[in-house]
C-alpha atoms as a PDB file:
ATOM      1  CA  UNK A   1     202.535  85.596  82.027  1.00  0.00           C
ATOM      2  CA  UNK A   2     204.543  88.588  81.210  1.00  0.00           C
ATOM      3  CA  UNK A   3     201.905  89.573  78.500  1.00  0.00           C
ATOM      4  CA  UNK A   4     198.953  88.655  80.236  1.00  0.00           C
ATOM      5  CA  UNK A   5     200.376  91.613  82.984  1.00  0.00           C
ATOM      6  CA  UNK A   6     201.001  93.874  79.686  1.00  0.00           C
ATOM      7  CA  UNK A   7     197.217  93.197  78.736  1.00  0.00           C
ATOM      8  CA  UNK A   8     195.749  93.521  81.867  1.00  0.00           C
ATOM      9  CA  UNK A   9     197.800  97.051  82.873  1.00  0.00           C
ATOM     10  CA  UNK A  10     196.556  98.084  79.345  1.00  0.00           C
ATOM     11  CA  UNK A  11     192.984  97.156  79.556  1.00  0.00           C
ATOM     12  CA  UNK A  12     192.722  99.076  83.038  1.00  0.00           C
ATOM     13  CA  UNK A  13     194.489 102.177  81.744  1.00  0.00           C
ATOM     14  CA  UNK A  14     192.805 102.473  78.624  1.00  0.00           C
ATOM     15  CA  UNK A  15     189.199 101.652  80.826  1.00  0.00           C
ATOM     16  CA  UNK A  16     190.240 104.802  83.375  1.00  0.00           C
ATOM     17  CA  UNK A  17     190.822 106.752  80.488  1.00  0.00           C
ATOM     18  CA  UNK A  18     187.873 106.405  78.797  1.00  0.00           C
ATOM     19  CA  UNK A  19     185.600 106.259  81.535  1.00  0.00           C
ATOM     20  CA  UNK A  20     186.704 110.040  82.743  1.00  0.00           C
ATOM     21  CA  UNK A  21     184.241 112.948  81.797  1.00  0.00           C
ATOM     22  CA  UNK A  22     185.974 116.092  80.968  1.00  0.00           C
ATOM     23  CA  UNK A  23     185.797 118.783  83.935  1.00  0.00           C
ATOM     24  CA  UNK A  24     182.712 121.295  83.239  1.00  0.00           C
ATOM     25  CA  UNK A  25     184.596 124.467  82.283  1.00  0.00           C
ATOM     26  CA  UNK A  26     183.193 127.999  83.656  1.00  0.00           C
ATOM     27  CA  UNK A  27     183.396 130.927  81.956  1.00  0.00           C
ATOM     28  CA  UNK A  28     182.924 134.252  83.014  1.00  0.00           C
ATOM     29  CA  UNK A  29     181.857 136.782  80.040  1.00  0.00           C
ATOM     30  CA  UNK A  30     180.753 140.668  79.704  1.00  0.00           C
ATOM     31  CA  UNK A  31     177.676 140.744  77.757  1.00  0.00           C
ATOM     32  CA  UNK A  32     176.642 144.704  76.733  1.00  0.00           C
ATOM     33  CA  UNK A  33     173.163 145.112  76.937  1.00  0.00           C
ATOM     34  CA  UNK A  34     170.445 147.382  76.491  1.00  0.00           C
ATOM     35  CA  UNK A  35     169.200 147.738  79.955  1.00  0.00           C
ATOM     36  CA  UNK A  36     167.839 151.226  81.304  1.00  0.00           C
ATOM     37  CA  UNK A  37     167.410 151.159  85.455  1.00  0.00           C
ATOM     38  CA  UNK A  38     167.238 148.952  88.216  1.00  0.00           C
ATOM     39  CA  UNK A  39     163.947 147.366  86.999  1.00  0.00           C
ATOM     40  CA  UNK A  40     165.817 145.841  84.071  1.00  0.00           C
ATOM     41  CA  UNK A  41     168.460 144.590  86.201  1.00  0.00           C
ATOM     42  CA  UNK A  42     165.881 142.883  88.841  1.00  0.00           C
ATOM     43  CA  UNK A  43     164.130 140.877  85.076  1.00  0.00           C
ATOM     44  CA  UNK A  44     167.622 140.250  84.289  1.00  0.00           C
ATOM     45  CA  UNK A  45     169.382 138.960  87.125  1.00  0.00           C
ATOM     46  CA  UNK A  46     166.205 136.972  87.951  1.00  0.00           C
ATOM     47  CA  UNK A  47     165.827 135.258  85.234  1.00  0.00           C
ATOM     48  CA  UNK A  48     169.473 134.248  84.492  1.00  0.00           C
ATOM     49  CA  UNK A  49     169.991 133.307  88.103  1.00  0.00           C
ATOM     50  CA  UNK A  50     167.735 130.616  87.667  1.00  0.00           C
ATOM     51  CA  UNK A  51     168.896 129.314  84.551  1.00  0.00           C
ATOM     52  CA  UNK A  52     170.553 125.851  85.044  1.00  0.00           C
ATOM     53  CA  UNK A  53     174.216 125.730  84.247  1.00  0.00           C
ATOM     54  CA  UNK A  54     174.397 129.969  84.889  1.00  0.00           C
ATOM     55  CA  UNK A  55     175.938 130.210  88.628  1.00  0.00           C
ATOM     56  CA  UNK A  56     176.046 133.852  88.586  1.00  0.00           C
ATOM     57  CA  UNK A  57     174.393 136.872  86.876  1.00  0.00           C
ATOM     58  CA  UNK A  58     174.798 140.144  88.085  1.00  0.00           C
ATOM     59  CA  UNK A  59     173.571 143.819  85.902  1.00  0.00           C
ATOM     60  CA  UNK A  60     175.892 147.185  86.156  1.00  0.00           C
ATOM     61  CA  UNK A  61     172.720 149.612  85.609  1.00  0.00           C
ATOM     62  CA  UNK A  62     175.267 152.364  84.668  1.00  0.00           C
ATOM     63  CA  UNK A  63     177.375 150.741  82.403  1.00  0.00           C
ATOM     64  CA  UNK A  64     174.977 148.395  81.152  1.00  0.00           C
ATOM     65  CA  UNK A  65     177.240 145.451  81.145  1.00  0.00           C
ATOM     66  CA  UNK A  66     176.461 141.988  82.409  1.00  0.00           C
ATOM     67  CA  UNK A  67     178.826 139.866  83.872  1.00  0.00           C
ATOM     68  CA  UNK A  68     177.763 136.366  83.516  1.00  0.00           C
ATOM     69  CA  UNK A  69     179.293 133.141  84.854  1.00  0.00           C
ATOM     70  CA  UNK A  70     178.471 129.958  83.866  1.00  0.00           C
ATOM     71  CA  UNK A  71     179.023 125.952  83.046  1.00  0.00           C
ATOM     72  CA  UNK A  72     180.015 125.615  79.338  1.00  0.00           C
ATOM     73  CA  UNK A  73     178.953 122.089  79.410  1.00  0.00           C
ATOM     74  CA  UNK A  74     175.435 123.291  80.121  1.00  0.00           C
ATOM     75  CA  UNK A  75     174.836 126.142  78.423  1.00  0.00           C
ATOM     76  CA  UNK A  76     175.833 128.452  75.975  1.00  0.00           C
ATOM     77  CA  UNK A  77     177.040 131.955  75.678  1.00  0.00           C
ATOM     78  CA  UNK A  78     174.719 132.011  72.657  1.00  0.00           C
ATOM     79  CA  UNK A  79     171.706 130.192  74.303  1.00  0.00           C
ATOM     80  CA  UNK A  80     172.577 133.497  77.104  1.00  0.00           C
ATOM     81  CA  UNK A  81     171.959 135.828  74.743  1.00  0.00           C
ATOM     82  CA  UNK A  82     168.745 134.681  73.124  1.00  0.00           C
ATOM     83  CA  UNK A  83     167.480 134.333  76.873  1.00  0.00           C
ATOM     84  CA  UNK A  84     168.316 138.026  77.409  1.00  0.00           C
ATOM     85  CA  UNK A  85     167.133 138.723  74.295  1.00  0.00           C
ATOM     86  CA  UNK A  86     163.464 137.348  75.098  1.00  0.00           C
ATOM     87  CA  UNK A  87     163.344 139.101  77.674  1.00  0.00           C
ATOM     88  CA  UNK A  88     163.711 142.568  75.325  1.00  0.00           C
ATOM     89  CA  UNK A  89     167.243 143.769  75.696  1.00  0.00           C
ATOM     90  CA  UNK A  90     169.985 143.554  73.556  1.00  0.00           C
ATOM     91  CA  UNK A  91     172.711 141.340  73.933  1.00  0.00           C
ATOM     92  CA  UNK A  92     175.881 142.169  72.272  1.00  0.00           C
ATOM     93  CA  UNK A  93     175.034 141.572  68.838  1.00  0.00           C
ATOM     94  CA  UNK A  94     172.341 139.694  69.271  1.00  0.00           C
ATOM     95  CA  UNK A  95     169.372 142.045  69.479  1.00  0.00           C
ATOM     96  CA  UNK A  96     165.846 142.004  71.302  1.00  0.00           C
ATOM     97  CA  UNK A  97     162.956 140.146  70.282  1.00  0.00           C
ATOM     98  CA  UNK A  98     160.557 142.791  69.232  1.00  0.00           C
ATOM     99  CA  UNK A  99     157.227 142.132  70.655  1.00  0.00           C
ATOM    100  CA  UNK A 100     159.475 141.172  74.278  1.00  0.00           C
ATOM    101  CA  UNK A 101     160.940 144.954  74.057  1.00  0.00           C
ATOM    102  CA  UNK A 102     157.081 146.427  73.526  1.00  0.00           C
ATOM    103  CA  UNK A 103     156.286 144.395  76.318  1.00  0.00           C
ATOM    104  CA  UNK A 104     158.968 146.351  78.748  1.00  0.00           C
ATOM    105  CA  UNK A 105     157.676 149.384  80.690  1.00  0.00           C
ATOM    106  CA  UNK A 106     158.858 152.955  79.273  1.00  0.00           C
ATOM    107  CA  UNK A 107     161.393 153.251  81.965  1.00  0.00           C
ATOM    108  CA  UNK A 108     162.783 149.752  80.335  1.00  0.00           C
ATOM    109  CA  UNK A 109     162.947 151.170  76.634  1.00  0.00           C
ATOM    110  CA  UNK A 110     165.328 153.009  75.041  1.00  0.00           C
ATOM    111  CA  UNK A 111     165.778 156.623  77.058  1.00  0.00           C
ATOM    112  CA  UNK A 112     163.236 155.687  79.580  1.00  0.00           C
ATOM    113  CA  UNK A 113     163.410 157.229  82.732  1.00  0.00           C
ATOM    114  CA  UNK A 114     164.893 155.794  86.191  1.00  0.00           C
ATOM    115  CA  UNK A 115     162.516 155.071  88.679  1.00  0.00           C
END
């Protein structure tokens, strides 16, 4: 009887244990980019806020840095940065996909001008 308890205690603790996901981590990162004005933040910001697994995506024009938050377990910081890259910006060290950064208007290029 005693080790039919033993067993039984067992069997439901390992079950629980195995049956629990891990918690979806968030991480919040800085990515540098090569964004120009306020027009690169809006293609930005609009197209990372509707990535799934990124909650939150918001452009510093000035300082060009991205702060990005997002579900680990969903996405990567790496799969962020070839998004922003297709786009045609820079991302860190990842850098823009050539024919996306043609695409960009002037003020969007390198020393383009504010609008």
């Amino acid at each position: 009887m005693k080790n039919s308890l033993l067993l039984l205690v067992f069997l439901f603790v390992a079950g629980f244990g195995f049956s629990q996901k891990p918690a979806a981590k968030t991480e919040t990162v800085v990515i540098l980019t090569s964004a120009e004005c306020d027009e690169c933040k809006e293609r930005i910001e609009g197209a990372l806020n509707y990535t799934k697994g990124v909650k939150f995506a918001e452009l510093d024009v000035p300082s060009r840095k991205l702060t990005v938050k997002f579900k680990n377990d969903v996405i990567t910081l790496e799969e962020i940065k070839k998004q922003i890259s297709a786009l045609g910006y820079n991302a860190d060290e990842v850098l823009a996909d050539p024919a996306a950064y043609e695409k960009l208007p002037a003020c969007c290029k390198a020393g383009g001008m504010e609008h």
